[in-house]
C-alpha atoms as a PDB file:
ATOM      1  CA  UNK A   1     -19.062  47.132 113.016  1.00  0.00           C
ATOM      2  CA  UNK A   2     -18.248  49.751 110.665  1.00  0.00           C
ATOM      3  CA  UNK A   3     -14.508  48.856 109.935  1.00  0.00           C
ATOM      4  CA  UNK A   4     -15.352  45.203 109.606  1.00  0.00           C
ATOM      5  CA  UNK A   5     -17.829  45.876 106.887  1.00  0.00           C
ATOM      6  CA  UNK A   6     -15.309  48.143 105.171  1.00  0.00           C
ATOM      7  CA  UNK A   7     -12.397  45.597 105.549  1.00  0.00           C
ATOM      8  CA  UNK A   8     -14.691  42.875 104.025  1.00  0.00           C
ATOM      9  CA  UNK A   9     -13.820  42.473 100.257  1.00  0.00           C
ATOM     10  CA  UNK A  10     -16.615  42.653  98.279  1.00  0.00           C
ATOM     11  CA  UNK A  11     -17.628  39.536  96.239  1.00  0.00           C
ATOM     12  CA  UNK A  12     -18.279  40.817  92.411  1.00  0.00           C
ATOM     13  CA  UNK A  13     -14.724  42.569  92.489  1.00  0.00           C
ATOM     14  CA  UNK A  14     -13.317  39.417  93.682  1.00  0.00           C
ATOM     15  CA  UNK A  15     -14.621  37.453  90.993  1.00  0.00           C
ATOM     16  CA  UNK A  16     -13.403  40.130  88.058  1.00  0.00           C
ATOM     17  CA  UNK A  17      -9.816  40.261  89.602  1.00  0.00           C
ATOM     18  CA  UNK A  18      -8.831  36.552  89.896  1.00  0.00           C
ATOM     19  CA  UNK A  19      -9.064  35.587  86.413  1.00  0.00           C
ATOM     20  CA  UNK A  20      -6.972  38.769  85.660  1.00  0.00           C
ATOM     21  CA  UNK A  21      -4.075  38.156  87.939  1.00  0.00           C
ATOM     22  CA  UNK A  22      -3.866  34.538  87.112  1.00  0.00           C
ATOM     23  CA  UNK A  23      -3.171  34.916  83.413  1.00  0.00           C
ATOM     24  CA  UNK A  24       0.214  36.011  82.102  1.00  0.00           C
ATOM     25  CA  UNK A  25       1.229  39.051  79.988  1.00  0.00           C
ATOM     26  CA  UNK A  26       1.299  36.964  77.087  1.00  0.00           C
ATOM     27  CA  UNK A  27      -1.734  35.634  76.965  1.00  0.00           C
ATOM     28  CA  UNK A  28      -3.287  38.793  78.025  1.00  0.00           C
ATOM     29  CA  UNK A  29      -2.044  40.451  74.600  1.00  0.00           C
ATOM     30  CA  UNK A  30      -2.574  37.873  72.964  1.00  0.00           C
ATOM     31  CA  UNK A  31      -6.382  37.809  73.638  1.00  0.00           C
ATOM     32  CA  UNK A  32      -6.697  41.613  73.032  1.00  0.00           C
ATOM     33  CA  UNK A  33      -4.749  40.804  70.170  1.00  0.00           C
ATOM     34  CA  UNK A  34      -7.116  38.284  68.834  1.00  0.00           C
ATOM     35  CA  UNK A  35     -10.397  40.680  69.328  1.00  0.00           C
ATOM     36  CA  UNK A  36      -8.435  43.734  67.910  1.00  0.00           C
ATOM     37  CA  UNK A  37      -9.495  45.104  64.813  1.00  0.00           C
ATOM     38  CA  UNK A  38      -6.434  44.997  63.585  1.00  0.00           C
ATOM     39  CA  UNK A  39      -6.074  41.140  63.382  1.00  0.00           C
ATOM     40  CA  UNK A  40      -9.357  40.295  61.885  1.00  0.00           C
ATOM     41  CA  UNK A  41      -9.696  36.527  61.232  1.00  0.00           C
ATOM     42  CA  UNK A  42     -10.528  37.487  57.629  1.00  0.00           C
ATOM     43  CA  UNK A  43      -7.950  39.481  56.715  1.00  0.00           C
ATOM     44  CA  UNK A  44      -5.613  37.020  58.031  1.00  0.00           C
ATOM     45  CA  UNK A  45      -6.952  34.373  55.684  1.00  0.00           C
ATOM     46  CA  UNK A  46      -6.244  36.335  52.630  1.00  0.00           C
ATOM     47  CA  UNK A  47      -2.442  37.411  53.961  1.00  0.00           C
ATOM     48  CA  UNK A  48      -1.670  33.218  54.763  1.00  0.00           C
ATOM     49  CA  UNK A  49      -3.575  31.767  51.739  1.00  0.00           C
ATOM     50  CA  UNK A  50      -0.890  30.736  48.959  1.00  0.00           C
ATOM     51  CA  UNK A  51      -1.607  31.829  45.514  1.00  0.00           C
ATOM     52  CA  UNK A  52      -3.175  28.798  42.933  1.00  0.00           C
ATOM     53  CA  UNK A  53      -0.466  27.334  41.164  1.00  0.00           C
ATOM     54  CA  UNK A  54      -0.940  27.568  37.345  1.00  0.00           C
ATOM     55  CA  UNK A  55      -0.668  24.989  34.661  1.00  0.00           C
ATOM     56  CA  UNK A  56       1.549  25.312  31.908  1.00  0.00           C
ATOM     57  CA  UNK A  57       0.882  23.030  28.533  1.00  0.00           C
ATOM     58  CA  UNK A  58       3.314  22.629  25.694  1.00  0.00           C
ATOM     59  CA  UNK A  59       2.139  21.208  22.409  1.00  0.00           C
ATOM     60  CA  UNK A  60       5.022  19.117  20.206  1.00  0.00           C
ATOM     61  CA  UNK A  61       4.540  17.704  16.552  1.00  0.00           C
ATOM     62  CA  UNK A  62       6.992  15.370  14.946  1.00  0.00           C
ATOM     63  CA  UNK A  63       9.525  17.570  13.812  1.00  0.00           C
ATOM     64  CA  UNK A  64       9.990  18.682  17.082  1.00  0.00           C
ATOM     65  CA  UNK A  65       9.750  14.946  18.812  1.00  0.00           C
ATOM     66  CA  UNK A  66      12.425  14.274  16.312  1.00  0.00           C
ATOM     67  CA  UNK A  67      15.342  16.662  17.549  1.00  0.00           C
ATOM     68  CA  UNK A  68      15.244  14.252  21.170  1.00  0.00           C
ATOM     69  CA  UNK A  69      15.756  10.937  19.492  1.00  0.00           C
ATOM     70  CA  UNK A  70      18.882   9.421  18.427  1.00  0.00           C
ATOM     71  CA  UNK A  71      19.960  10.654  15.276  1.00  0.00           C
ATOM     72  CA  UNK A  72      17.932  13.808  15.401  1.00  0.00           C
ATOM     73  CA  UNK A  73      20.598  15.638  13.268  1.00  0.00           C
ATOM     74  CA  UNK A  74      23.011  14.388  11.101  1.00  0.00           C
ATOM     75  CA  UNK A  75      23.751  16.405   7.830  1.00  0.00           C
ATOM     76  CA  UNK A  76      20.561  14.898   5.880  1.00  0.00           C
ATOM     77  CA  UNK A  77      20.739  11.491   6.815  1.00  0.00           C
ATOM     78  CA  UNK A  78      17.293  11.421   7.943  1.00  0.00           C
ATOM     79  CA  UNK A  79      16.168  11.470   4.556  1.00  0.00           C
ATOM     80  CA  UNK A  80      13.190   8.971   4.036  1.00  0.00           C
ATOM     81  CA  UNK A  81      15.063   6.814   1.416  1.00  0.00           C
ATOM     82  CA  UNK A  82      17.857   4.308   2.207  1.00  0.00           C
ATOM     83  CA  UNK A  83      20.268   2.185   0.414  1.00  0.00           C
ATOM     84  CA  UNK A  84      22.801  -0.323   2.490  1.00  0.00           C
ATOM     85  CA  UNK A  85      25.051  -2.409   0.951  1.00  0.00           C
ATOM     86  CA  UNK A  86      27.552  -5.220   2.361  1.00  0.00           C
ATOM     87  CA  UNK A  87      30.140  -7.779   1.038  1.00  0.00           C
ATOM     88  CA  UNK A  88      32.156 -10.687   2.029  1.00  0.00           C
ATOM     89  CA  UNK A  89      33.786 -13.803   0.514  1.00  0.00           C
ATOM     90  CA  UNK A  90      32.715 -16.739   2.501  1.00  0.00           C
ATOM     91  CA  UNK A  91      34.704 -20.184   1.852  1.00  0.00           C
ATOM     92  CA  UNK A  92      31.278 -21.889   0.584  1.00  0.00           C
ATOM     93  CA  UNK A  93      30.146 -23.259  -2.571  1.00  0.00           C
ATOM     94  CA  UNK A  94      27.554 -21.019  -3.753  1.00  0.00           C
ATOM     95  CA  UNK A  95      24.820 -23.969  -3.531  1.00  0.00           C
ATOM     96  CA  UNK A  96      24.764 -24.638  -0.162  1.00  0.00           C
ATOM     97  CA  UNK A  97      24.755 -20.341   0.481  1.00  0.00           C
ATOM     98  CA  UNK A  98      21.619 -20.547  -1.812  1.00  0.00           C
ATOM     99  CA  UNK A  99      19.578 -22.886   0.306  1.00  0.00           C
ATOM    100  CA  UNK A 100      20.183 -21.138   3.401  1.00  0.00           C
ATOM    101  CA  UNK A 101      19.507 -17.837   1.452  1.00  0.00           C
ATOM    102  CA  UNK A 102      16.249 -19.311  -0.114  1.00  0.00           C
ATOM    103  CA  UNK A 103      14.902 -20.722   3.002  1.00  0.00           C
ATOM    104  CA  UNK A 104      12.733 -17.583   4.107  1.00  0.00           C
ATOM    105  CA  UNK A 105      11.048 -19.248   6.887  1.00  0.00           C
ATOM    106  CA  UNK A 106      14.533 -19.434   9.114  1.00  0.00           C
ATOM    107  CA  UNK A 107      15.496 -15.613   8.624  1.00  0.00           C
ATOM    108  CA  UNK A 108      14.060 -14.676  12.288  1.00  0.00           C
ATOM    109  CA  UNK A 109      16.708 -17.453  13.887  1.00  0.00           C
ATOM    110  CA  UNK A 110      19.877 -16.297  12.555  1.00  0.00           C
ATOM    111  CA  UNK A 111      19.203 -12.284  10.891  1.00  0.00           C
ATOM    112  CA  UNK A 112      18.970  -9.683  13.462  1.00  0.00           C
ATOM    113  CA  UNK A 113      15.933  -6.951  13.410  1.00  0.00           C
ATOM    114  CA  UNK A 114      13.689  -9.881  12.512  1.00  0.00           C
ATOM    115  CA  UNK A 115      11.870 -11.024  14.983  1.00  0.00           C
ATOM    116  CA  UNK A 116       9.146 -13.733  12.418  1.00  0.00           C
ATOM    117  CA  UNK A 117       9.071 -15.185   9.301  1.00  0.00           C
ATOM    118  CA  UNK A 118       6.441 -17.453   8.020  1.00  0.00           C
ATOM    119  CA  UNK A 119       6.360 -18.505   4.154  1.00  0.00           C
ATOM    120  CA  UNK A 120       2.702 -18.492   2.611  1.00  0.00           C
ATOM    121  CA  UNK A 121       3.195 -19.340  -0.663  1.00  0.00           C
ATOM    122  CA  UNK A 122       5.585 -21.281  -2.791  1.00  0.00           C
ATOM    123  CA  UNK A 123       6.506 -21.763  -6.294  1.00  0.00           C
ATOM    124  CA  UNK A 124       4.992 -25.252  -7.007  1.00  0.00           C
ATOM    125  CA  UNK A 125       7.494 -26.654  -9.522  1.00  0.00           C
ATOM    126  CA  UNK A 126      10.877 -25.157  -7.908  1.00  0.00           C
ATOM    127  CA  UNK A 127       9.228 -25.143  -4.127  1.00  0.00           C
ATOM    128  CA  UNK A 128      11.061 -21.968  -3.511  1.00  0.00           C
ATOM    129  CA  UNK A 129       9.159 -19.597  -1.676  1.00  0.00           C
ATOM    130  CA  UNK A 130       7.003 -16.686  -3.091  1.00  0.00           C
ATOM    131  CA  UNK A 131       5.268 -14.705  -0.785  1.00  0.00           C
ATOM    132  CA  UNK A 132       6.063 -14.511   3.270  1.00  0.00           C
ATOM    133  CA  UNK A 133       4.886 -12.721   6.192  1.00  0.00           C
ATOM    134  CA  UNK A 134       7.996 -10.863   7.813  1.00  0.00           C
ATOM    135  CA  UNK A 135       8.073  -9.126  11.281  1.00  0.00           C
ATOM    136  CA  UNK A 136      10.731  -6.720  11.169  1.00  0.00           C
ATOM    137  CA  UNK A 137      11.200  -4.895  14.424  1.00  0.00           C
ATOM    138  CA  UNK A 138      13.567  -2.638  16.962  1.00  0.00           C
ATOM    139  CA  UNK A 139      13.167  -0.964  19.840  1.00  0.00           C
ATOM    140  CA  UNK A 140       9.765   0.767  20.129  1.00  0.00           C
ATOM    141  CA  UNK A 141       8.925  -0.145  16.238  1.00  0.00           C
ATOM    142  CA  UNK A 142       7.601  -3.644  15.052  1.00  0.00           C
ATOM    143  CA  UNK A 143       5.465  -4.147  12.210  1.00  0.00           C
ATOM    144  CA  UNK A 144       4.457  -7.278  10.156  1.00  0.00           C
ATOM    145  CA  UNK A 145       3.790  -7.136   6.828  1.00  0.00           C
ATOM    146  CA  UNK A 146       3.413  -9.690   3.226  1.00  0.00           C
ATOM    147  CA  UNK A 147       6.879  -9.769   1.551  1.00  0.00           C
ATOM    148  CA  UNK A 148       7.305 -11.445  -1.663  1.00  0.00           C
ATOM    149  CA  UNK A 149      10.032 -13.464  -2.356  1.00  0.00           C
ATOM    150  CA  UNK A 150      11.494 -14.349  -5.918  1.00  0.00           C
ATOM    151  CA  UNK A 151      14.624 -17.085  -6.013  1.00  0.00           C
ATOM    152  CA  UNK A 152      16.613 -17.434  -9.217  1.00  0.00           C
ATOM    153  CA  UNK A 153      19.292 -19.967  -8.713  1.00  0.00           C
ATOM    154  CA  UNK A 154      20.750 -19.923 -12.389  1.00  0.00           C
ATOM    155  CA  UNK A 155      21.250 -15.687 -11.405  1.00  0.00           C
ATOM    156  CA  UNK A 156      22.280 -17.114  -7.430  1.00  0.00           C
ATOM    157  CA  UNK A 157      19.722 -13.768  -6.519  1.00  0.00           C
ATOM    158  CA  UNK A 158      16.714 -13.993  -3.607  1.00  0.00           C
ATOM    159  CA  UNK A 159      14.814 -10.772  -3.175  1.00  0.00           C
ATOM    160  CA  UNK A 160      12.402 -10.396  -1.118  1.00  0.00           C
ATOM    161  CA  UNK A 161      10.395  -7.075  -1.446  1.00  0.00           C
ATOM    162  CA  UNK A 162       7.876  -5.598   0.373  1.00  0.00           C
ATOM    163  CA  UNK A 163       5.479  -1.954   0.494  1.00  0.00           C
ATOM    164  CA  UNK A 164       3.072   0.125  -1.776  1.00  0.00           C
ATOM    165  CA  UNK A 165       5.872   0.479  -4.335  1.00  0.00           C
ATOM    166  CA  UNK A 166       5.999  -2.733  -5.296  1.00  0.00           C
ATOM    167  CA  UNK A 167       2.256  -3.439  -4.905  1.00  0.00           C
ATOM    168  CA  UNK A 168       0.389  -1.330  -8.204  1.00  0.00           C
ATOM    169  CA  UNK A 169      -0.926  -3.702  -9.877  1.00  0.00           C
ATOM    170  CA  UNK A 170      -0.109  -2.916 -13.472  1.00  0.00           C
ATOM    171  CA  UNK A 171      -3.252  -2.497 -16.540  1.00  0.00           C
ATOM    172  CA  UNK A 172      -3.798  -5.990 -17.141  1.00  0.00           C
ATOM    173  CA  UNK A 173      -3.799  -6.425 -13.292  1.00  0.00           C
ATOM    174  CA  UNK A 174      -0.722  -9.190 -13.052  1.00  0.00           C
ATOM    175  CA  UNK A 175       2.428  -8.987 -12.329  1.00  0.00           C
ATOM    176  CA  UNK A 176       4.576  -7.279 -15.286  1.00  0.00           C
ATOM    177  CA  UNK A 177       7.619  -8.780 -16.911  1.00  0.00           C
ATOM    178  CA  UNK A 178      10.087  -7.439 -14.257  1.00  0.00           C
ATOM    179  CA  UNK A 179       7.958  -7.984 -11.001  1.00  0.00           C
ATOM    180  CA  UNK A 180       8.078  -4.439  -9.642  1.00  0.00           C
ATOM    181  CA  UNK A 181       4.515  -3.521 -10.347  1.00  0.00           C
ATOM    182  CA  UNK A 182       2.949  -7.105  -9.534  1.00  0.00           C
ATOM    183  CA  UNK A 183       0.537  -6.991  -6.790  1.00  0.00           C
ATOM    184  CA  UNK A 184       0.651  -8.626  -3.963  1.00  0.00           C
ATOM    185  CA  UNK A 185      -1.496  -8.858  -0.318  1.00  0.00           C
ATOM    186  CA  UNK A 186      -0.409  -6.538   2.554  1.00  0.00           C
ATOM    187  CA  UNK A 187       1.798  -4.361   0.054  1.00  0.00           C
ATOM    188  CA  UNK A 188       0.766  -0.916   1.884  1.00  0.00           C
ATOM    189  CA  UNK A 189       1.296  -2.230   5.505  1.00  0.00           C
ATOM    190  CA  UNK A 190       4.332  -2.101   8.138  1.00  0.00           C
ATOM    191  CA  UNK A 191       6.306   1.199   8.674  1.00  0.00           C
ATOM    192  CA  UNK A 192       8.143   1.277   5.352  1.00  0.00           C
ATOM    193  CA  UNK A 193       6.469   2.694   2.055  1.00  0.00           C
ATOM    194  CA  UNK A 194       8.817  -0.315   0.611  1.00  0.00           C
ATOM    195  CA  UNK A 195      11.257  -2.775   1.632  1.00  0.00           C
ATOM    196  CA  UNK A 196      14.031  -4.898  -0.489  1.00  0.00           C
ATOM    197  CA  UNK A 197      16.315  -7.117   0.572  1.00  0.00           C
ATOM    198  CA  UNK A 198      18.371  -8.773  -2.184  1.00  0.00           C
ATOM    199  CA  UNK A 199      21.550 -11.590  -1.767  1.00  0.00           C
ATOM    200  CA  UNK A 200      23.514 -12.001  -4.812  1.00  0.00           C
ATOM    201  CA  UNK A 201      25.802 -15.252  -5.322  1.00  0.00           C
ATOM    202  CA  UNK A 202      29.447 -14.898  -7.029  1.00  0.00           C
ATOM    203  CA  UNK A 203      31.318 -18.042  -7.547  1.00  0.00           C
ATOM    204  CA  UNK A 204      34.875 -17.570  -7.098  1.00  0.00           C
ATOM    205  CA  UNK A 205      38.039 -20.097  -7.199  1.00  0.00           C
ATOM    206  CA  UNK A 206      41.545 -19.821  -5.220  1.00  0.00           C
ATOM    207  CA  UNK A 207      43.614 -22.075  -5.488  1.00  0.00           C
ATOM    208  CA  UNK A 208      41.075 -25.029  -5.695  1.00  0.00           C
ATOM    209  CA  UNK A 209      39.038 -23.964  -3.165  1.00  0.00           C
ATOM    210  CA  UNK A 210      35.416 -23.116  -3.158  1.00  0.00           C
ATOM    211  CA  UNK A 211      34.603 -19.608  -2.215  1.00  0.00           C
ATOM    212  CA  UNK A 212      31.562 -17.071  -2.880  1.00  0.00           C
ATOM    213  CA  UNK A 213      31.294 -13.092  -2.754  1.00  0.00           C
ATOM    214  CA  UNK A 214      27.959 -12.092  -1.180  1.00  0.00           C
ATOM    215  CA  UNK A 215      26.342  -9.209  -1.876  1.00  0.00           C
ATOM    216  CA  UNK A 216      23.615  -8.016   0.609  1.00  0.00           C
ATOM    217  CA  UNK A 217      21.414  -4.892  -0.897  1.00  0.00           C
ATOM    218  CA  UNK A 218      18.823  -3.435   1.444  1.00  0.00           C
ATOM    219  CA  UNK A 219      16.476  -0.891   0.004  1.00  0.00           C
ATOM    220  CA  UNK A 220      13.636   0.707   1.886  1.00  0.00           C
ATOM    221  CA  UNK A 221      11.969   4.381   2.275  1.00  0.00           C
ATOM    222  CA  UNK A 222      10.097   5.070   5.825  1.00  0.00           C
ATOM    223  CA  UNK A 223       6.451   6.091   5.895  1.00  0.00           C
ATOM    224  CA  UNK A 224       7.292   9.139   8.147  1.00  0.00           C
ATOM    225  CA  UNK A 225      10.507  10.969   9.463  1.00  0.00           C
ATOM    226  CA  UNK A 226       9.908   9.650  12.758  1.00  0.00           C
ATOM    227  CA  UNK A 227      10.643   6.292  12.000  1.00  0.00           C
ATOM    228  CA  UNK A 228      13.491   7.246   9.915  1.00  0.00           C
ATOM    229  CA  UNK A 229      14.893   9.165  13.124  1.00  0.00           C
ATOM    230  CA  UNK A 230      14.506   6.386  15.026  1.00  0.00           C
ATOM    231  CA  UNK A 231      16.050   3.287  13.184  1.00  0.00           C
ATOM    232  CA  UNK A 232      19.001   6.258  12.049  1.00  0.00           C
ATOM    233  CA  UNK A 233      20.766   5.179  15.550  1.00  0.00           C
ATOM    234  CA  UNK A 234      21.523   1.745  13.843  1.00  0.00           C
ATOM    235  CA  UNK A 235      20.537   1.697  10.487  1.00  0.00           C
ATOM    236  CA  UNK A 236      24.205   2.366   9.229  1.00  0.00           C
ATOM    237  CA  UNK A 237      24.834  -1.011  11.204  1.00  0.00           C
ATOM    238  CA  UNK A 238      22.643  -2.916   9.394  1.00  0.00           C
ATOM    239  CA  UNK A 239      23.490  -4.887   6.198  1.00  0.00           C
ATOM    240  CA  UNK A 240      26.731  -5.126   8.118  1.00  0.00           C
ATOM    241  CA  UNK A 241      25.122  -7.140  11.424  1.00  0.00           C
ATOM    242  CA  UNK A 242      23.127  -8.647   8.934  1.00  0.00           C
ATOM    243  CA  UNK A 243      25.522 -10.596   6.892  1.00  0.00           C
ATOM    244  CA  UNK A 244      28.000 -11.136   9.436  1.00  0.00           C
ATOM    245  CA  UNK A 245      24.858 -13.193  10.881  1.00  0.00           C
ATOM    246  CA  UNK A 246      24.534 -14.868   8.021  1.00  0.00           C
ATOM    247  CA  UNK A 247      28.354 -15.926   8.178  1.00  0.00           C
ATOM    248  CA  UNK A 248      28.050 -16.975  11.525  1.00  0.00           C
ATOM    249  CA  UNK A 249      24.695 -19.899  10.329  1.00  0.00           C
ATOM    250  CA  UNK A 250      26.785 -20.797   7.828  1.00  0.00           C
ATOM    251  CA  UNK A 251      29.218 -22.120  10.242  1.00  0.00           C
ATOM    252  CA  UNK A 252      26.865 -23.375  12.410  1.00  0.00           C
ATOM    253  CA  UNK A 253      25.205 -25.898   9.808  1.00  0.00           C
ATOM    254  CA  UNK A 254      28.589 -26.520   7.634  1.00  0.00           C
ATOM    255  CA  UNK A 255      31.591 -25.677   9.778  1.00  0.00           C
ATOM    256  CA  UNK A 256      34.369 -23.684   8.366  1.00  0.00           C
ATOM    257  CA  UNK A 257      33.801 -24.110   4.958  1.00  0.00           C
ATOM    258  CA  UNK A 258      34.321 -26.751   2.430  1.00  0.00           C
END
């Protein structure tokens, strides 16, 4: 009786030592590990957690916009003012130029950079326009403003002039003698401070034949150096385009040239 009961394993120890045999080195450290000091849950936290990114503003104003758009530098072109000329002799009597010239309210189907053009006055002896609402616009800029218009067929000129410079209305508050200073509605809108555009008629004959020099003069000053940055890209382009256009409707309406 007494070596039975000292053979027979006793039932607490048997309980303790199961769970201990069954479970692997591994997981044995890995349980001490977890209980340790040494791995505290908190200072775990602050080892694994990734720092807070920080946010980094830049401010810009317009000179600095300007250096990433076309033109940004170019020896002093940039300069607010502008002054484009173009020429060409065109195998047309310098009447039938003049009524395409005159006839405002067609520039925005034949001249490029004009996108409208709506006459709202006219002269109402001659029926030549006076006064027109243009929309002049490229790329990101587009403006509409009141343009007025003065035709003088016995001179073969059309202007057409826009912007505060030509808007001051002079002391007696009409128009002076030359037309610069004579007010007129929307003269401080649209991105330009002012805006001419002026065809001049030059009858010339060869050898029987009708032909014309035209003269295309485009005056204008930008509001800001922004918008003279941006239209710099094509701006040396443009009385160029312009009356090659102009070449091409007169083909269109009279052919080659009479």
């Amino acid at each position: 009786m007494r070596i039975s009961r000292a053979l027979r394993p006793q039932g607490p120890a048997l309980q303790l030592s199961c769970p201990l045999r069954s479970q692997s080195r591994a997981q044995y450290e890995a349980i001490r590990a977890i209980h340790s000091n040494t791995a505290h849950p908190r200072l775990q936290t602050q080892l694994i957690q990734p720092s807070t990114p920080k946010t980094q503003t830049r401010s810009f104003n317009l000179s600095s916009l300007s250096s990433f758009l076309p033109g940004g530098n170019n020896d002093g072109k940039n300069s607010p003012k502008r002054v484009l000329t173009a020429s060409r002799i065109l195998p047309y009597k310098p009447e039938l130029l003049f009524k395409v010239i005159s006839s405002v309210e067609s520039y925005s189907q034949f001249l490029p950079f004009l996108t409208a053009s709506t006459v709202t006055a006219r002269d109402p002896e001659t029926g030549y326009p006076t006064q027109a609402f243009l929309t002049v616009g490229y790329g990101p800029l587009s403006e509409t403003f009141t343009s007025r218009v003065d035709c003088d067929p016995s001179k073969w000129i059309v202007e057409a002039r826009s912007g505060a410079k030509y808007g001051k209305p002079d002391t007696a508050g009409s128009a002076s003698s030359s037309g610069l200073s004579g007010f007129f509605p929307g003269a401080s809108e649209g991105i330009f401070e002012y805006l001419s555009t002026k065809w001049e008629l030059t009858p010339m004959e060869s050898n029987g034949a009708s032909r014309t020099k035209v003269d295309l003069e485009v005056r204008f000053e930008f509001r800001n150096q922004m918008h003279a940055t941006v239209m710099g890209a094509v701006e040396g382009q443009m009385a160029g385009v312009m009356i090659e256009a102009f070449e091409k409707r007169m083909k269109e309406m009279h052919g080659e040239g009479r």
